[in-house]
N, C-alpha and C. Protein backbone atom coordinates (compact mmCIF):
# COMPACT_ATOMS: atom_id res chain seq x y z
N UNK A 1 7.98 23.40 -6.46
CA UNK A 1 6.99 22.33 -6.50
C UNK A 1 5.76 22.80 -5.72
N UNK A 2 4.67 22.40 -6.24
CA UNK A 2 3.20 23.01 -5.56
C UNK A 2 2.65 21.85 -4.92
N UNK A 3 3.31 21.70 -3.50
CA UNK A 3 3.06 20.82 -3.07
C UNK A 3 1.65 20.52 -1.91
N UNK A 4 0.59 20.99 -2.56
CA UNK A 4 -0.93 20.96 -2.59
C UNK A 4 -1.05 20.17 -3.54
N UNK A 5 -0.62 20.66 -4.61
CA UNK A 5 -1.02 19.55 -5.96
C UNK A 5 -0.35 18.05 -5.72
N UNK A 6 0.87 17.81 -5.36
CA UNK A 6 1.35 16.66 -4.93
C UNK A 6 0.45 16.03 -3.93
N UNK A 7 -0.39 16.83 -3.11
CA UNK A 7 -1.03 16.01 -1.83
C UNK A 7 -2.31 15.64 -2.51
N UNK A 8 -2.98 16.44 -3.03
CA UNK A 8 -4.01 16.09 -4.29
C UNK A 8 -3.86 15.13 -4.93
N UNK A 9 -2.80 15.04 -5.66
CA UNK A 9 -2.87 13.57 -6.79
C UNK A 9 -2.83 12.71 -5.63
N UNK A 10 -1.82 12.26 -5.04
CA UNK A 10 -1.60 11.54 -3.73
C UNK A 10 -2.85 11.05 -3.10
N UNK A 11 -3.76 11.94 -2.61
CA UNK A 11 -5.54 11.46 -2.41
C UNK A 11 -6.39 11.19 -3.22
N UNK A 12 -5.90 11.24 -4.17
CA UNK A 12 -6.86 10.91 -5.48
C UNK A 12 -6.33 9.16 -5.67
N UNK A 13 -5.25 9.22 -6.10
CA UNK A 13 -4.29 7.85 -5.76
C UNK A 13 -4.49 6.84 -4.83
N UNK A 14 -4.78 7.32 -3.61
CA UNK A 14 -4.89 6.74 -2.65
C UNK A 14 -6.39 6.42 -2.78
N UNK A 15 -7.30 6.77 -3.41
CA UNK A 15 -8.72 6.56 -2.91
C UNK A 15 -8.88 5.72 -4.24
N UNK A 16 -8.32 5.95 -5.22
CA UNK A 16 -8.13 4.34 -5.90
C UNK A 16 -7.36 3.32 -6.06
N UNK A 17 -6.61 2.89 -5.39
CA UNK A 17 -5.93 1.88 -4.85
C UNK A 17 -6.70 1.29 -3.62
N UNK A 18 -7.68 2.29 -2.83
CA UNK A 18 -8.45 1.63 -1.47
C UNK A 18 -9.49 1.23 -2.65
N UNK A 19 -9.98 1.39 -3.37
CA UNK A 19 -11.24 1.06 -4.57
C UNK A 19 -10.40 -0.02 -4.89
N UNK A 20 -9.38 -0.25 -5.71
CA UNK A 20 -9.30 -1.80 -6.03
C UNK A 20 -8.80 -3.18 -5.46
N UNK A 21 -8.58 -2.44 -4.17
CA UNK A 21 -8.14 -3.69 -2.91
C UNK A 21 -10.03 -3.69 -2.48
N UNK A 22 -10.71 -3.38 -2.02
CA UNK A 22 -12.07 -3.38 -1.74
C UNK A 22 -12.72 -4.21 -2.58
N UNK A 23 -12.53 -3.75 -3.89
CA UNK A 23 -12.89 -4.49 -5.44
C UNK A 23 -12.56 -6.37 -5.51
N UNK A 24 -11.82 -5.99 -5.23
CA UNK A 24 -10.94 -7.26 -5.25
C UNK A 24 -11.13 -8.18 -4.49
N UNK A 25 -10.80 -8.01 -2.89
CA UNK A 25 -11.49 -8.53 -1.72
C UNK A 25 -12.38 -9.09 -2.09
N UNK A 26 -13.42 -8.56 -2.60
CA UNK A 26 -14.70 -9.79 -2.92
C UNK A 26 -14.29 -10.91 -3.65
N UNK A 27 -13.83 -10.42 -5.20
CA UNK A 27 -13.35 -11.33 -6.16
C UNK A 27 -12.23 -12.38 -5.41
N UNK A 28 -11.53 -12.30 -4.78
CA UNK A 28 -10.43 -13.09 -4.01
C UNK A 28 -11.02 -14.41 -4.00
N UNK A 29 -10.35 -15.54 -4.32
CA UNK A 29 -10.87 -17.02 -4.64
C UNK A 29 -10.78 -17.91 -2.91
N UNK A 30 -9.66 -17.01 -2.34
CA UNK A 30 -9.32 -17.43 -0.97
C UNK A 30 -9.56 -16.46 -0.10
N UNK A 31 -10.58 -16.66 1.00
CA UNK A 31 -10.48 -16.25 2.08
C UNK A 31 -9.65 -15.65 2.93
N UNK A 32 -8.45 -16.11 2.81
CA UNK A 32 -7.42 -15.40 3.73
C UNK A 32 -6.74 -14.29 2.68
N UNK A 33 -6.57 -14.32 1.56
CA UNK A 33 -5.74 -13.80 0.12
C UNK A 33 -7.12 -12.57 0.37
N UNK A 34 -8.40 -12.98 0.78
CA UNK A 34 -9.67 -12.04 0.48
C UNK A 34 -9.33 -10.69 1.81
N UNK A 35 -8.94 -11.45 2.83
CA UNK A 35 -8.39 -10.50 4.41
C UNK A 35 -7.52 -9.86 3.83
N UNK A 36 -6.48 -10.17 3.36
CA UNK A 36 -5.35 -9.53 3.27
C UNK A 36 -5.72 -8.26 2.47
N UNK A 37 -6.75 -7.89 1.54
CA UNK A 37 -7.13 -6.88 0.61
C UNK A 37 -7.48 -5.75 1.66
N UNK A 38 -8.72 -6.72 2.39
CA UNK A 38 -9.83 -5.77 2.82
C UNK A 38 -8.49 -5.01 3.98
N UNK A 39 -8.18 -5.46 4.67
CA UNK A 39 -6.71 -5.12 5.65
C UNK A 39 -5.81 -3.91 4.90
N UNK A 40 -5.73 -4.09 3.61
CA UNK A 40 -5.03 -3.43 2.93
C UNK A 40 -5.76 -2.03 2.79
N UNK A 41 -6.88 -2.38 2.34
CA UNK A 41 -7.99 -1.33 1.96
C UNK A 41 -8.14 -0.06 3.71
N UNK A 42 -8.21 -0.97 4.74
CA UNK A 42 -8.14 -0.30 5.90
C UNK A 42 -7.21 0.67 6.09
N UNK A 43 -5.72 -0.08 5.71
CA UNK A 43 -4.27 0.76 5.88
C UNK A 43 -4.18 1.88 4.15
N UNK A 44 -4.77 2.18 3.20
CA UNK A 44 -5.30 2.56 2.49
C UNK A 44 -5.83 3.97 2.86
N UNK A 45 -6.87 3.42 4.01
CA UNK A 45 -7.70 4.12 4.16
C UNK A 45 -6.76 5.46 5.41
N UNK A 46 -5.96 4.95 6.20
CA UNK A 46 -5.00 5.94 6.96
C UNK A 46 -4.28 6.40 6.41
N UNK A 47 -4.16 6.16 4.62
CA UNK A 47 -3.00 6.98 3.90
C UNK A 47 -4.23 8.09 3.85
N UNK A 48 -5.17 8.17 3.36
CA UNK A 48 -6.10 8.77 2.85
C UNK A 48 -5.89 9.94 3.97
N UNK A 49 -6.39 9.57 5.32
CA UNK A 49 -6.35 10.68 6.29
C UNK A 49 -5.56 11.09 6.53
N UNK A 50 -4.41 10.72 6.58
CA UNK A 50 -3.33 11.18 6.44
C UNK A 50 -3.02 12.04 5.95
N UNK A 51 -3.02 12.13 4.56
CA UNK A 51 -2.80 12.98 3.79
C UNK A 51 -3.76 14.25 3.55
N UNK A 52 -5.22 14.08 4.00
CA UNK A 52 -6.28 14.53 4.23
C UNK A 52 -5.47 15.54 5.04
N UNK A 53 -4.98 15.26 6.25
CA UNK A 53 -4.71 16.12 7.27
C UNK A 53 -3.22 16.77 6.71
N UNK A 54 -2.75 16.50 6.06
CA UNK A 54 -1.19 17.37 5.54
C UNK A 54 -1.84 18.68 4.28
N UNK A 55 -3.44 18.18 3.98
CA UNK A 55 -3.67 19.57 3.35
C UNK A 55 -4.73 20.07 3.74
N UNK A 56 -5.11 19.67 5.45
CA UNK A 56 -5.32 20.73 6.59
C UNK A 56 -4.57 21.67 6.95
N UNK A 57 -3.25 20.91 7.15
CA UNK A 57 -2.19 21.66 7.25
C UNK A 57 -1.31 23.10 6.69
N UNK A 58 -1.44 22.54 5.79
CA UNK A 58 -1.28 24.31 4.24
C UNK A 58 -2.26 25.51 4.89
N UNK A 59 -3.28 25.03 5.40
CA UNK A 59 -4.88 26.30 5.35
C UNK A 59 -4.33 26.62 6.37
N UNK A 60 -4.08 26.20 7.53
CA UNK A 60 -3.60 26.37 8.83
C UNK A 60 -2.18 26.39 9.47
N UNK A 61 -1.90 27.48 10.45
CA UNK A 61 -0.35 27.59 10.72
C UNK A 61 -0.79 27.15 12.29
N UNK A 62 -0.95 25.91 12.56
CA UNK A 62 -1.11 26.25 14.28
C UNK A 62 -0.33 24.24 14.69
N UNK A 63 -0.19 23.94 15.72
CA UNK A 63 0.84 23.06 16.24
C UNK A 63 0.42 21.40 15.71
N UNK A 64 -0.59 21.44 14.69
CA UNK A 64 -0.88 20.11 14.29
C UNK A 64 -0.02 19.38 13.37
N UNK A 65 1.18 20.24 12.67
CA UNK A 65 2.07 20.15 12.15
C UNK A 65 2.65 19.19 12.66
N UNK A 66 3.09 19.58 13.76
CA UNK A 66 3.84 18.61 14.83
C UNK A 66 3.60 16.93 14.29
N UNK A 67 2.22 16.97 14.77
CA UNK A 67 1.41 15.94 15.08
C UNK A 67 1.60 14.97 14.06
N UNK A 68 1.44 15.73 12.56
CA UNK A 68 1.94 15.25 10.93
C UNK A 68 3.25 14.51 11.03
N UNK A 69 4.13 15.52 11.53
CA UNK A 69 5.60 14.89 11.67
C UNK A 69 5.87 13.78 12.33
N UNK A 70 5.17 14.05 14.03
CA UNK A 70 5.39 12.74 14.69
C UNK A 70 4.79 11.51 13.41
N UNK A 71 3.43 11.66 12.98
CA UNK A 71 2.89 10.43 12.49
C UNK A 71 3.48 9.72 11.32
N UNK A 72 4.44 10.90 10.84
CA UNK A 72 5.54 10.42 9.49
C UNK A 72 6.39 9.85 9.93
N UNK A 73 6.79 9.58 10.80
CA UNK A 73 8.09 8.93 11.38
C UNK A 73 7.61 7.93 12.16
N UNK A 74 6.59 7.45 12.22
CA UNK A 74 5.69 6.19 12.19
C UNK A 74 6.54 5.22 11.22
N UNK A 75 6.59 4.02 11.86
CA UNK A 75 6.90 2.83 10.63
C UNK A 75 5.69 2.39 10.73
N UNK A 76 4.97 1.78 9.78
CA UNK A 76 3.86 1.15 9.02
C UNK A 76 3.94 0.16 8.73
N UNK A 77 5.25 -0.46 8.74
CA UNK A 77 5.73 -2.50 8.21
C UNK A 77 4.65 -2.56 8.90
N UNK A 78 4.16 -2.67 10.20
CA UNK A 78 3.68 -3.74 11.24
C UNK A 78 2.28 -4.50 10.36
N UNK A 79 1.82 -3.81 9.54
CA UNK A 79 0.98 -4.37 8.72
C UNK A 79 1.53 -5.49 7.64
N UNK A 80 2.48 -5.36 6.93
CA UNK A 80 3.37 -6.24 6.30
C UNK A 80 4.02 -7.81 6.99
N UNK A 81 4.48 -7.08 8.14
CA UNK A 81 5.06 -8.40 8.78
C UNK A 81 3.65 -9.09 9.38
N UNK A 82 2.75 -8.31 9.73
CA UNK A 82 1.59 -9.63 10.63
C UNK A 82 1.04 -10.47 9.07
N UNK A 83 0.60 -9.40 8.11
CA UNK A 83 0.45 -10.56 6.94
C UNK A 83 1.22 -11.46 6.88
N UNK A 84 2.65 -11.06 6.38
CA UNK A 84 3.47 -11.83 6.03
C UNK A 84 3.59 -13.38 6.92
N UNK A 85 3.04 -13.50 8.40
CA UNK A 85 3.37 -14.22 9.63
C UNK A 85 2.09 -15.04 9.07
N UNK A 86 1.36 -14.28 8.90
CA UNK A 86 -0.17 -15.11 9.11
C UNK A 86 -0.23 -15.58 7.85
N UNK A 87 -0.30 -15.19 6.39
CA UNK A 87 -0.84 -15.34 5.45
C UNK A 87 0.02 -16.14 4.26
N UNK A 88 0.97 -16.44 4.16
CA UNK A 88 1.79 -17.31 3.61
C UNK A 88 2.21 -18.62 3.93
N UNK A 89 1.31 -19.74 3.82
CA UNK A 89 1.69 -21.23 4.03
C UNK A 89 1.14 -21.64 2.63
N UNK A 90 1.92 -22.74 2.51
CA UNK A 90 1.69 -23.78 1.23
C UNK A 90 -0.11 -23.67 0.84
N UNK A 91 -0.55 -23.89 1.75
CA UNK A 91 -2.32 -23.96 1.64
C UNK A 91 -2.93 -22.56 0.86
N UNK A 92 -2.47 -21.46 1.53
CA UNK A 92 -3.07 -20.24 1.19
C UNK A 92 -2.17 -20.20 -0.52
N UNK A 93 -1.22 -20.55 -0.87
CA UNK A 93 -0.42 -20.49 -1.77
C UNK A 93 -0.98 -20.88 -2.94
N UNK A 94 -1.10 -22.42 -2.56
CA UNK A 94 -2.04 -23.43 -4.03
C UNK A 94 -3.22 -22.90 -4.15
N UNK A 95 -4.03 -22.45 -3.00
CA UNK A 95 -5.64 -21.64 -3.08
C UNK A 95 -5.35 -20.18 -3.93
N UNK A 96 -4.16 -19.31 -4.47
CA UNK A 96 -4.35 -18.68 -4.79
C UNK A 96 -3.98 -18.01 -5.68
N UNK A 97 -3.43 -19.86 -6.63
CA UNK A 97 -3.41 -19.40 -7.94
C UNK A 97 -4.28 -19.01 -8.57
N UNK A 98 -5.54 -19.03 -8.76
CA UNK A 98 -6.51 -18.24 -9.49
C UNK A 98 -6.04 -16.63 -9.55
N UNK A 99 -5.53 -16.42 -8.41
CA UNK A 99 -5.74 -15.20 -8.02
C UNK A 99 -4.26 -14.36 -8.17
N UNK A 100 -3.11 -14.92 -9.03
CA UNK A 100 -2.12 -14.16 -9.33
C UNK A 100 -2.34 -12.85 -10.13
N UNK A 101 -2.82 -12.67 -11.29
CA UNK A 101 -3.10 -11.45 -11.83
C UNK A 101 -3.36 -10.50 -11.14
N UNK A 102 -4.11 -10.67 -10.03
CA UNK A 102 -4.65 -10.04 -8.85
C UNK A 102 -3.59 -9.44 -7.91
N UNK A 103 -2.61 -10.14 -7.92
CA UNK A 103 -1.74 -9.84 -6.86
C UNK A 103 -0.77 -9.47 -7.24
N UNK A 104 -0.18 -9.52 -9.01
CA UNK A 104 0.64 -8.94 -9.93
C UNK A 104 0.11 -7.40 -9.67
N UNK A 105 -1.09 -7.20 -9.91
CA UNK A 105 -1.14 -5.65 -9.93
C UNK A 105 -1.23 -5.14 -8.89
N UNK A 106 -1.42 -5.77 -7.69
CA UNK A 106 -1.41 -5.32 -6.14
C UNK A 106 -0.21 -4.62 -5.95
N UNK A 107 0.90 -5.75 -6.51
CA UNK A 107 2.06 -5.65 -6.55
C UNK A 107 2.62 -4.04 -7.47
N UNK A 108 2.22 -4.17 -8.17
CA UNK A 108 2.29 -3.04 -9.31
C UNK A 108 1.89 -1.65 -9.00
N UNK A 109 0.61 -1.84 -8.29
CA UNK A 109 0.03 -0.55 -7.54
C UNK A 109 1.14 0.24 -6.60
N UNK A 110 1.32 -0.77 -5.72
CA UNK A 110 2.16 -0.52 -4.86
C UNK A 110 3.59 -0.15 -4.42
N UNK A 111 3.80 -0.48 -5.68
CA UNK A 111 5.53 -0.10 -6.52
C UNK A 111 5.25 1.58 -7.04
N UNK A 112 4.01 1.73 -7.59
CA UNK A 112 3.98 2.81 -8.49
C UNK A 112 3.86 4.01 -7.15
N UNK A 113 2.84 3.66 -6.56
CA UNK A 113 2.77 4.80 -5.22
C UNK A 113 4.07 5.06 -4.51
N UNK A 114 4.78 4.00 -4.33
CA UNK A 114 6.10 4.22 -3.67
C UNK A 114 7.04 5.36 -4.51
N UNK A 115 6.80 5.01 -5.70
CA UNK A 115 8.09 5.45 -6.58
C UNK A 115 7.64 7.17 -6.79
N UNK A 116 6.06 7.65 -6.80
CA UNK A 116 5.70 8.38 -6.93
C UNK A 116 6.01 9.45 -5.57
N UNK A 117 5.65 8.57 -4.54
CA UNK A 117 5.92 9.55 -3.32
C UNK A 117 7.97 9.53 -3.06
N UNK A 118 8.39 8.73 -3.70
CA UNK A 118 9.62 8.78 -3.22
C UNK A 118 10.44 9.97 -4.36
N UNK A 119 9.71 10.14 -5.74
CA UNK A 119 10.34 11.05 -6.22
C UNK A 119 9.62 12.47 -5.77
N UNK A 120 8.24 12.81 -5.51
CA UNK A 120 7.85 13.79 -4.28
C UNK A 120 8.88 14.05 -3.33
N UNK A 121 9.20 13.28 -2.64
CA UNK A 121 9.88 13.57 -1.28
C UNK A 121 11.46 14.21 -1.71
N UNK A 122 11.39 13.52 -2.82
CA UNK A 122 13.22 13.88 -2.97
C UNK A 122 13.21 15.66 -3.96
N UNK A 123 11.64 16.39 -3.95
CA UNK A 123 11.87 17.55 -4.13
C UNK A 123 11.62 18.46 -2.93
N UNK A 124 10.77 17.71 -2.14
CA UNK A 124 9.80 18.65 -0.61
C UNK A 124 11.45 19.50 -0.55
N UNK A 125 10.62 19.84 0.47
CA UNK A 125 11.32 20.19 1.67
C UNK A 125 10.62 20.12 3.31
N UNK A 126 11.51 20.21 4.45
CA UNK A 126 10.42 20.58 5.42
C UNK A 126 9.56 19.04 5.73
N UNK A 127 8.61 20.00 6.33
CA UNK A 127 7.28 18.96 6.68
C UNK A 127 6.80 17.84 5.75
N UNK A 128 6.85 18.78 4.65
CA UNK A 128 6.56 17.83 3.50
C UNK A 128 7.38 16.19 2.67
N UNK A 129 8.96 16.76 3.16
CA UNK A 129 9.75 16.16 2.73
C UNK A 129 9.37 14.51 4.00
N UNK A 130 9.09 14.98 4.83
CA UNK A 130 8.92 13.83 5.88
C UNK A 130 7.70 13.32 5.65
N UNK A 131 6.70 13.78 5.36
CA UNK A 131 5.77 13.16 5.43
C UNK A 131 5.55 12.11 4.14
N UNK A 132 6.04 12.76 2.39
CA UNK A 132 5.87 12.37 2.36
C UNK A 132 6.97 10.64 1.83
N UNK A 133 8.20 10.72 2.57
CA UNK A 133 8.96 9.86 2.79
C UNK A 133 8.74 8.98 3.45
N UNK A 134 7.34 9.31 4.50
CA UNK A 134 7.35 8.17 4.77
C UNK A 134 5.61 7.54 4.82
N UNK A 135 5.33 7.92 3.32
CA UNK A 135 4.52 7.34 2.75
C UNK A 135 4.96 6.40 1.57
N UNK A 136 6.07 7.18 1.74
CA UNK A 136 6.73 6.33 0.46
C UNK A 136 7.30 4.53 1.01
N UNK A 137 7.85 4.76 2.52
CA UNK A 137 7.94 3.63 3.58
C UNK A 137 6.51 3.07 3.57
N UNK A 138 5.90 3.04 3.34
CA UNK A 138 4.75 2.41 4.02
C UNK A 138 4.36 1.67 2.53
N UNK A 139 4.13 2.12 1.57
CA UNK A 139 3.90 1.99 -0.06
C UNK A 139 5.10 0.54 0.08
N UNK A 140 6.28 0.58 0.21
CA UNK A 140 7.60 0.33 -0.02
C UNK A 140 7.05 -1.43 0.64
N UNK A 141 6.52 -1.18 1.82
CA UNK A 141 6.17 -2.18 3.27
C UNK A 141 5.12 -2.99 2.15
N UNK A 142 4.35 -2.59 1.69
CA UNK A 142 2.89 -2.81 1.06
C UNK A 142 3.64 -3.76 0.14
N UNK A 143 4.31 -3.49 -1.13
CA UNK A 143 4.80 -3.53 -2.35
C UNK A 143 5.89 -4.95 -2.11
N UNK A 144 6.66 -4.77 -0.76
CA UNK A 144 7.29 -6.07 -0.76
C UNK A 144 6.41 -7.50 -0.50
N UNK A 145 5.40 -7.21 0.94
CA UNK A 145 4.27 -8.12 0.39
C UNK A 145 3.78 -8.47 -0.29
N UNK A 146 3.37 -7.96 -1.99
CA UNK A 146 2.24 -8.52 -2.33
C UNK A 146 3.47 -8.88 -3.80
N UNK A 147 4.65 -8.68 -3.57
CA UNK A 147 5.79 -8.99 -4.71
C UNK A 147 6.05 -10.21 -4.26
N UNK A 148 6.36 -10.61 -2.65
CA UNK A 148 6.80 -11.85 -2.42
C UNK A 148 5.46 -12.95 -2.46
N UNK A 149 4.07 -12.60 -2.68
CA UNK A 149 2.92 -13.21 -2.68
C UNK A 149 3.34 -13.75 -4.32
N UNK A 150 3.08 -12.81 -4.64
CA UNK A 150 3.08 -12.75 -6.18
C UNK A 150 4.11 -14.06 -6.43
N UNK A 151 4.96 -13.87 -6.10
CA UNK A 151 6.36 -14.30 -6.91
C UNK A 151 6.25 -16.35 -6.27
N UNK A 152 5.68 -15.99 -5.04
CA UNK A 152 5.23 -17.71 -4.29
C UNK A 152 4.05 -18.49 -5.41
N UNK A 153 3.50 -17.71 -5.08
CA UNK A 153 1.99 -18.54 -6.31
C UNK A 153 2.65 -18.56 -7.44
N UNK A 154 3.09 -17.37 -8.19
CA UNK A 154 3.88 -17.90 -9.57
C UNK A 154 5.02 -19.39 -9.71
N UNK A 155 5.51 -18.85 -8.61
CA UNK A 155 6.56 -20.34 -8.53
C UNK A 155 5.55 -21.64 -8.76
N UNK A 156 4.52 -21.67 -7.98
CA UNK A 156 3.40 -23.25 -7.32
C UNK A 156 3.00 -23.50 -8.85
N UNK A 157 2.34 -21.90 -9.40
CA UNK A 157 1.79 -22.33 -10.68
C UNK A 157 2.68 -22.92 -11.70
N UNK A 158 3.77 -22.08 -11.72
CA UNK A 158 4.67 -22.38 -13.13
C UNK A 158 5.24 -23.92 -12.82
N UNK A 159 5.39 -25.17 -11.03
CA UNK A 159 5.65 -25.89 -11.55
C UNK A 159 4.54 -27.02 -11.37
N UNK A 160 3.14 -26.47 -11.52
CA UNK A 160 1.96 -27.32 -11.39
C UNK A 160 2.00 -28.52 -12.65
N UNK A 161 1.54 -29.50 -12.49
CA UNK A 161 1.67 -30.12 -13.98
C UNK A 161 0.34 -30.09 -15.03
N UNK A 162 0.68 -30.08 -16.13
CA UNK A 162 -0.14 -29.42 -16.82
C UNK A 162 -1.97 -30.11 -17.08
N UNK A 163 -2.54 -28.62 -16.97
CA UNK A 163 -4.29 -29.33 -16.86
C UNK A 163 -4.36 -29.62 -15.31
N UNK A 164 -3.68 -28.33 -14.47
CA UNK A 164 -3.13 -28.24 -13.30
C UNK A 164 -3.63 -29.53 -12.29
């Protein structure tokens, strides 16, 4: 496996998924549903360097490696659970049915990156195998949020009565 090219698609990936949480954020009908993007787009944005720095890493043989490893073995929920604490009450819920399609593919995005770095990881080896496993954790963290968003507003909508 040419795993330059894996870190490549991976930043390419990553810099559009931070493009359609950014995108979106504006469009967001709710304010808080609108945070949760731009927040997203931020943690987005540390996959980006992240990975930025794992193909520093390839050019260079010197102890930043390390540094990669420690940061892969990072858990990343902490972004998941403060949404999850803050951003899910009945209010933010009914405000954001407009905005399910939105959060179907949030959802979707975020499944696909996981599944992508998790079949990556299960060829690495090494440095690689860690790092990127636990991008695939962090994707995984992302993906249950915006599935259990998803799946709340769908419930509100599907039992709204009709001509809502």
């Amino acid at each position: 496996m040419k795993i330059r090219r894996v870190y490549e698609y991976a930043l390419q990936r990553e810099h559009e998924g931070k493009r359609f949480f950014e995108n979106n954020a504006e469009r967001m009908s709710h304010a808080a549903a609108s945070g949760i993007f731009r927040q997203l787009a931020g943690e987005e944005q540390k996959h980006i360097e992240f990975i930025e720095s794992l193909l520093r890493s390839l050019d260079t043989e010197d102890a930043g490696t390390q540094a990669i490893t420690a940061l892969a073995e990072e858990e990343e929920d902490h972004f998941a659970q403060r949404a999850d604490s803050e951003m899910i009450d009945q209010t933010v819920v009914e405000s954001m049915i407009p905005d399910v399609a939105i959060l179907r593919m949030a959802y979707l995005i975020e499944r696909d990156f996981a599944e992508f770095y998790e079949g990556a990881s299960r060829q690495a080896e090494g440095e690689a195998k860690t790092a990127l496993a636990a991008l695939a954790r962090w994707e995984r963290g992302h993906e249950r949020l915006f599935k259990q968003l998803h799946d709340r507003v769908f419930q509100e909508y599907a039992e709204m009565p009709w001509g809502g």
